[in-house]
Structures are given as C-alpha cells and as structure tokens.
Protein backbone atom coordinates (compact mmCIF):
# COMPACT_ATOMS: atom_id res chain seq x y z
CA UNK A 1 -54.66 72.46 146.21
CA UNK A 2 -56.39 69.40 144.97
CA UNK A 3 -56.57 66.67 146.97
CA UNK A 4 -55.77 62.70 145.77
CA UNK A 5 -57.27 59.69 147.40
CA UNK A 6 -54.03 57.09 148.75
CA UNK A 7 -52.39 55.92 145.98
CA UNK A 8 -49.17 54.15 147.09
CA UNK A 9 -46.00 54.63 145.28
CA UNK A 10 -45.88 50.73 144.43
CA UNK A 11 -48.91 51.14 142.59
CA UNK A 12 -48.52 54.43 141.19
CA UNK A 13 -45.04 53.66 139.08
CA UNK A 14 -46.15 49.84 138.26
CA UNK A 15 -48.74 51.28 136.15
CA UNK A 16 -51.94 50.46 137.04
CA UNK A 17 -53.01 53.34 138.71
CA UNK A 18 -52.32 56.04 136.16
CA UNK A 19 -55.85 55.66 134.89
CA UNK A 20 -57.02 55.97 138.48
CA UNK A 21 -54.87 58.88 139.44
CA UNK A 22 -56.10 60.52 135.95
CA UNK A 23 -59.42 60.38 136.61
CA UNK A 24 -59.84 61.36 139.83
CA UNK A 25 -57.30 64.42 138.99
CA UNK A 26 -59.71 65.10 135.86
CA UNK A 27 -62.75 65.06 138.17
CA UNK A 28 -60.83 67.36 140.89
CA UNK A 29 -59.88 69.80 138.05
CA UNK A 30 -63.71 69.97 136.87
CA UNK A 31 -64.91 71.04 140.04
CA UNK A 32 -62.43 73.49 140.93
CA UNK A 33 -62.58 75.27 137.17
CA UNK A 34 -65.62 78.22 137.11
CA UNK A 35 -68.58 76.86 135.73
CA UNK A 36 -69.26 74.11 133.74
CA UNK A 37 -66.62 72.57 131.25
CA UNK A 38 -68.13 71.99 127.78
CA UNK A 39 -68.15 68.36 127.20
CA UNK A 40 -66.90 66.58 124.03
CA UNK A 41 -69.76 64.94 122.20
CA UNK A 42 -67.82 61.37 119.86
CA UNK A 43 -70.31 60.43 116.85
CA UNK A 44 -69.76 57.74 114.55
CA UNK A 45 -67.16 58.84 111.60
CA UNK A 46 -65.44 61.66 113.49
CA UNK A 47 -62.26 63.38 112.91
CA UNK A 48 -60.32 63.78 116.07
CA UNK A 49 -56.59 66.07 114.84
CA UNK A 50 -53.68 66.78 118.03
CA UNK A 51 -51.80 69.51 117.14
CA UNK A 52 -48.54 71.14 118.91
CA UNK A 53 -44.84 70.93 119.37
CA UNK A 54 -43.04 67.77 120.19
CA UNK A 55 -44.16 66.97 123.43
CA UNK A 56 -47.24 65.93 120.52
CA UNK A 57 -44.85 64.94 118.06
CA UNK A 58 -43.26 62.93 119.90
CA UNK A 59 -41.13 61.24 116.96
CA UNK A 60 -43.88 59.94 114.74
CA UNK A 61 -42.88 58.96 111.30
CA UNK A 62 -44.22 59.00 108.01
CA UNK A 63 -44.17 62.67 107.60
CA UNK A 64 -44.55 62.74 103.69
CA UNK A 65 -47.68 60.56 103.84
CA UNK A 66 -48.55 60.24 107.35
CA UNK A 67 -51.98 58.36 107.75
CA UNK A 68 -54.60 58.12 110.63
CA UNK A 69 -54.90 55.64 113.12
CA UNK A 70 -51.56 53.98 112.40
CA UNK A 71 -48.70 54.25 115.27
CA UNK A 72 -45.88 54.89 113.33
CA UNK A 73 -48.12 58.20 111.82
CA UNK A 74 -48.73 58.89 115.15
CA UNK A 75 -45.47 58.95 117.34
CA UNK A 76 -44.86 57.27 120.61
CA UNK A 77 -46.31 59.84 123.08
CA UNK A 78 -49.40 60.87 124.88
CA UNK A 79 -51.65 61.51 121.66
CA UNK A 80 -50.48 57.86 120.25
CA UNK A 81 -51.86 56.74 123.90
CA UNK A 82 -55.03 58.48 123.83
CA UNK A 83 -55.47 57.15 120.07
CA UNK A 84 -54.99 53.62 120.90
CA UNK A 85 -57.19 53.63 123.85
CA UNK A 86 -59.77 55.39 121.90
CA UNK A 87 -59.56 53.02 118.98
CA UNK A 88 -59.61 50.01 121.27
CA UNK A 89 -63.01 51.40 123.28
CA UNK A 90 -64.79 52.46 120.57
CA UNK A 91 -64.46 50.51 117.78
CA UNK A 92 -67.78 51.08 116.59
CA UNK A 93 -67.35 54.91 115.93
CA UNK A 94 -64.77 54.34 113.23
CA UNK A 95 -62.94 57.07 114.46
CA UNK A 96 -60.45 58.68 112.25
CA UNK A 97 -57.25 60.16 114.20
CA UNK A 98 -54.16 62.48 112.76
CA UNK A 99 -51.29 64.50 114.94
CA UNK A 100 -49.71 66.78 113.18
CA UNK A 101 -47.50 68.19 116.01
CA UNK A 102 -43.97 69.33 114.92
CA UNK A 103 -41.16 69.69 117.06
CA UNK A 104 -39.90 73.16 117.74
CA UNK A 105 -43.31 74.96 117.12
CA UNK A 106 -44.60 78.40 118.71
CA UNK A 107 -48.42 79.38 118.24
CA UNK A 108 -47.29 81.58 115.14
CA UNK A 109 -45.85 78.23 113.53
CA UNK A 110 -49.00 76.53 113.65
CA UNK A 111 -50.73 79.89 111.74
CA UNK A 112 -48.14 79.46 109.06
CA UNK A 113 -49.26 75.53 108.55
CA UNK A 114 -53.22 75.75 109.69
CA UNK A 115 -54.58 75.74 106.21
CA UNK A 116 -52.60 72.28 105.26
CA UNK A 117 -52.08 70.57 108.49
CA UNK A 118 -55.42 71.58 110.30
CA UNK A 119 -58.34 73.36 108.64
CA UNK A 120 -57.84 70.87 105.60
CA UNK A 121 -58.65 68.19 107.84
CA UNK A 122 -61.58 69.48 109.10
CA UNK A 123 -61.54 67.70 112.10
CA UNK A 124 -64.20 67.60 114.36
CA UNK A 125 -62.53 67.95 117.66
CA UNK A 126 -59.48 69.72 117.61
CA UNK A 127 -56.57 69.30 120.75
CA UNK A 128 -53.84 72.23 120.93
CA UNK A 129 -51.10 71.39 123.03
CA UNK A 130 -48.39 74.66 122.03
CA UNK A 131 -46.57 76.96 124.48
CA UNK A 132 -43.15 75.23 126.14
CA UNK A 133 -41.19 77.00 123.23
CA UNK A 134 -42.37 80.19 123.18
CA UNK A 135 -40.62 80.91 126.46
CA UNK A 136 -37.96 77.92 126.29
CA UNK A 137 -36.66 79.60 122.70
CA UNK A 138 -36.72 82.67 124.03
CA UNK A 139 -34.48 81.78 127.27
CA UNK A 140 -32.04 80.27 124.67
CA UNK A 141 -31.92 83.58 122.61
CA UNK A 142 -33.68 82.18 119.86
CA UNK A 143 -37.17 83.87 119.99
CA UNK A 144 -38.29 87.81 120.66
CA UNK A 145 -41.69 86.71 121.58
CA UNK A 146 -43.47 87.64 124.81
CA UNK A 147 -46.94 86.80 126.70
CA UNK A 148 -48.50 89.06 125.17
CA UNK A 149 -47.75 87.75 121.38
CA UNK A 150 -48.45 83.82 122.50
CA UNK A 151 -52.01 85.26 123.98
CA UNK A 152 -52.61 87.65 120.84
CA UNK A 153 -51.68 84.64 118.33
CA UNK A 154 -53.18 81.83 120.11
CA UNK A 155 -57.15 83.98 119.81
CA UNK A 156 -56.27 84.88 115.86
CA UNK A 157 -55.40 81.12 115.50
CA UNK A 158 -58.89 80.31 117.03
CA UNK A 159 -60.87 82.94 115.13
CA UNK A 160 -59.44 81.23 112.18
CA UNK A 161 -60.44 77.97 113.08
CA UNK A 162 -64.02 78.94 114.13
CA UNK A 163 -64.19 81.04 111.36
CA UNK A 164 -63.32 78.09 108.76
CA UNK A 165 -64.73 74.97 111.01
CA UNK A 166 -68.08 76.51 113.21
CA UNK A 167 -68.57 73.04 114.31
CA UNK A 168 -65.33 72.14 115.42
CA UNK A 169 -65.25 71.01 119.06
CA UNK A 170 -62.07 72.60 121.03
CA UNK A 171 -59.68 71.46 123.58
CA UNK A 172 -57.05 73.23 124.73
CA UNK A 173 -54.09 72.10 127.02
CA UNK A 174 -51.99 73.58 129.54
CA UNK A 175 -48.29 73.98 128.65
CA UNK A 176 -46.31 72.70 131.72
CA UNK A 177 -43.07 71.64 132.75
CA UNK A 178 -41.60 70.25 135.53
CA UNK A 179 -38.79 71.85 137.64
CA UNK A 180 -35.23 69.23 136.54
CA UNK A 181 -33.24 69.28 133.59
CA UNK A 182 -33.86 72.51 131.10
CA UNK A 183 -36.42 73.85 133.49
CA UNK A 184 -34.33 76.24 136.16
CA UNK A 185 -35.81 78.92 138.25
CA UNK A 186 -35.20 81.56 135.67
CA UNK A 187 -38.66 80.04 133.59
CA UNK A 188 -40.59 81.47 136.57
CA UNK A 189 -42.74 83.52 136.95
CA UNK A 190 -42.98 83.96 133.54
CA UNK A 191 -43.95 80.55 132.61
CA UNK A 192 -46.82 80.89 134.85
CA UNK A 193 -48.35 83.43 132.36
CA UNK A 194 -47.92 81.49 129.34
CA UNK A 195 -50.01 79.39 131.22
CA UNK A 196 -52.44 81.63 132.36
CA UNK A 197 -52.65 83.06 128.75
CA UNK A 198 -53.49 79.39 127.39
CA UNK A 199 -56.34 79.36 129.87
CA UNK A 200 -57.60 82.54 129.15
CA UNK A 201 -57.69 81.41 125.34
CA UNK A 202 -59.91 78.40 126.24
CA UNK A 203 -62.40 80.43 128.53
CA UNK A 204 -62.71 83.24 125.73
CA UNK A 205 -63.60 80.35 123.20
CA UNK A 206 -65.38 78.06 126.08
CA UNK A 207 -63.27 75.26 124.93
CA UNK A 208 -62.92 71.93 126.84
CA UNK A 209 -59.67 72.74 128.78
CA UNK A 210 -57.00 70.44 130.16
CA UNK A 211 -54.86 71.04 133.17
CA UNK A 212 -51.44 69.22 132.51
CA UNK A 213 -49.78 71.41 134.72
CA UNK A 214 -51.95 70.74 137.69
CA UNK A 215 -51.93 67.02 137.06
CA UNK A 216 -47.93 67.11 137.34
CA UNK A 217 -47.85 68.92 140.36
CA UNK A 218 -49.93 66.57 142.03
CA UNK A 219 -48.12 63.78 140.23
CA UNK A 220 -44.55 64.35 141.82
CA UNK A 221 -46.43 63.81 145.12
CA UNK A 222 -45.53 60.26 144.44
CA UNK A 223 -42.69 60.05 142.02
CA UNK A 224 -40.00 62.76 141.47
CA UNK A 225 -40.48 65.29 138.16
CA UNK A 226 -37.76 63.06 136.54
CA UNK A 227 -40.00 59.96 136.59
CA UNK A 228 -42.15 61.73 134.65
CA UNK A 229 -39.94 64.27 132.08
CA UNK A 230 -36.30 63.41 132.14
CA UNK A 231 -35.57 67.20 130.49
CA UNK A 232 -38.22 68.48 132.33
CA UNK A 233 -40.46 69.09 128.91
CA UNK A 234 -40.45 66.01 127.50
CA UNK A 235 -42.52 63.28 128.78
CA UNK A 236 -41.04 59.62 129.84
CA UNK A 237 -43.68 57.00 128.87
CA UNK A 238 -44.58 56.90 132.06
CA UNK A 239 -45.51 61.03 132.01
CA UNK A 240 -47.14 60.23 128.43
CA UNK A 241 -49.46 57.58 129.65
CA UNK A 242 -50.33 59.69 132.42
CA UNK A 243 -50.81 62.32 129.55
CA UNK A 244 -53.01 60.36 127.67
CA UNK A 245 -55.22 58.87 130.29
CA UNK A 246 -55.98 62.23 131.86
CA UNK A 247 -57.04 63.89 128.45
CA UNK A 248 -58.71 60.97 127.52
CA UNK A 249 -60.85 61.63 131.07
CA UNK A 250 -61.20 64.93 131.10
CA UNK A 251 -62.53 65.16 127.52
CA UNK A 252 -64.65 62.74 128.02
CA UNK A 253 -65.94 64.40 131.43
C-alpha cells in the first residue's frame, strides 16, 4: 500500500494540492514498480498523440478537422489538462499535441483506425488509455470479448506501432474505475485482469507505464470515488486534473 504524506481534505478538494498529491503518488508508484521505468525524453518539434475511449475523448470537438494544441480539438478532460500545462511550461519546444480518443472504443477499435488516427501522425510519444469498455460492454451484453482478446489485441496493436514508428516513445495507462455509479461488485475480479493485462502489455514493450488505478485508490483516502467519477468511469474535473497532473509527473519521472 503506498503511503501519502498529510494532505488535509481542505486542501486536497480546493485544488491546490492535486499537483502535490500527483507527484508524490507518481514517485511512490516508481519505486514500488520492478526496475527502472523508461523515462520520456521532450525535444524541440515533437509530436505528443493520446489515444483511447472517452474517458480521453472527453467531448472534444472539431472531429472533421480537429487540429493540435487547440482546446476545443482537444476535449475538456485529463489529456486537454496535461496539454495545456505542457504548452504553458514549455513553450520553447513547440510542441505539437492531437487526442484522437473516441468514445465507446475497445483495443480492436483502435486497430481498425491506427493507420488514420495514429501511425499517420507519427507521433513521437504515444499515450494509450483503452480498457473500461472491454469489460463494461461486455457486462451490458454488448461485447463477447474476454482478457484474453484485450491482452492478445493490445501486443498486435503495439507490434504495429513499433513496427511502423521504431522511435516512438510509449506510455501506457491503467484502466480503472472507481466502485459508485456503473461500477457494482459484479466488475470484480475480472476488472482486475484487464488491468493486469494492460500492465503486462507495457512491461513486454518496456513502455513508460501509468498507474491510474493506484492513484484513485489512494485518492478516495480523502474524498469519496464520487468526487472524483460521478459514474464511476468518467472523470469529474476534479478526477481529470488529478489525471493530468499525475501523467504529466510520472512521464516526466
């Protein structure tokens, strides 16, 4: 179990602290993974793409002609966060920044768009944030998929990338969810392996990896889940900008 240094609940849900709380659950996480994570090297002129469902979708707009570095292109959630704060930092790296999340997705959703909506890109660091659905659609009676076919797609979508983009610098993120609205007891155990599949993924492909799941569980230490995902999926703002600031710090390390 990680441990947190005191951060009141006054401070924790006025704000100010999520960048706190982020980095020392970033820097907790680092330590307890095996070995060293890879760290993300940001050169002037890169391409940085999120990809995923709609917790990175998060309602952005311009869909026919989306464009980089512009909020409306890039929704209102924790990838829009981690843009702006990127942008604002490090102005001098002339960063350009797409998501092309989509609501709804499963891992063999992203296959069927990679050429278009990834690899076309050719980003330079590349976050995956995919996995909620493939269970949550199957619960519903939507989706036949199992553990095994999230796993088995998730590696051919990465041999793909490496195989187009060698240079590309990976990050993959935990699915998670928190335990109110949508999320019963009947997700469990099996959501556990979804998430033990992504990290499995990043290890085989020693990706940069990022615990969202861990960093909620510590989180409703000091606000309950709904604070921070109404639906139990979805992130509030105040579960985006938590989001954000932790990806932001464990990417950078």
């Amino acid at each position: 179990m990680m441990e947190l240094p005191a951060f009141s609940r006054r401070k924790l849900l006025g704000g100010f602290a999520l960048s706190g709380i982020a980095s020392s659950l970033a820097s907790t996480a680092h330590a307890q993974k095996k070995g060293t994570p890879p760290k993300i090297r940001l050169e002037k002129g890169m391409t940085i793409l999120f990809q995923g469902d709609s917790i990175t979708d998060a309602r952005r707009q311009n869909r026919e002609s989306p464009k980089p570095n512009d909020q409306i292109s890039m929704g209102n959630g924790y990838a829009s966060m981690a843009t702006s704060a990127l942008l604002a930092s490090r102005p001098n790296l002339n960063l350009t920044i797409f998501n092309r999340g989509i609501s709804g997705n499963k891992v063999h959703q992203l296959d069927a768009r990679w050429q278009r909506d990834c690899l076309d890109h050719k980003p330079d660091i590349l976050s995956i944030l995919i996995g909620v659905n493939d269970i949550w659609h199957g619960l519903q009676g939507k989706y036949d998929g199992t553990v095994q076919r999230y796993e088995d797609d998730y590696m051919a979508l990465l041999e793909r990338t490496r195989k187009a983009l060698p240079n590309v610098q990976l990050v993959i993120c935990e699915p998670f969810v928190l335990k109110c609205g949508a999320v019963q007891e009947n997700w469990f155990p099996e959501f556990d392996r979804y998430r033990a599949s992504a990290r499995k993924v990043s290890d085989t492909f020693s990706t940069a990896f990022v615990p969202f799941q861990e960093m909620f569980d510590e989180a409703i230490k000091y606000a309950p889940p709904q604070h921070w995902a109404g639906d139990g999926v979805h992130p509030t703002p105040n579960g985006s900008a938590l989001m954000a600031d932790f990806w932001l710090q464990t990417v950078r390390g």
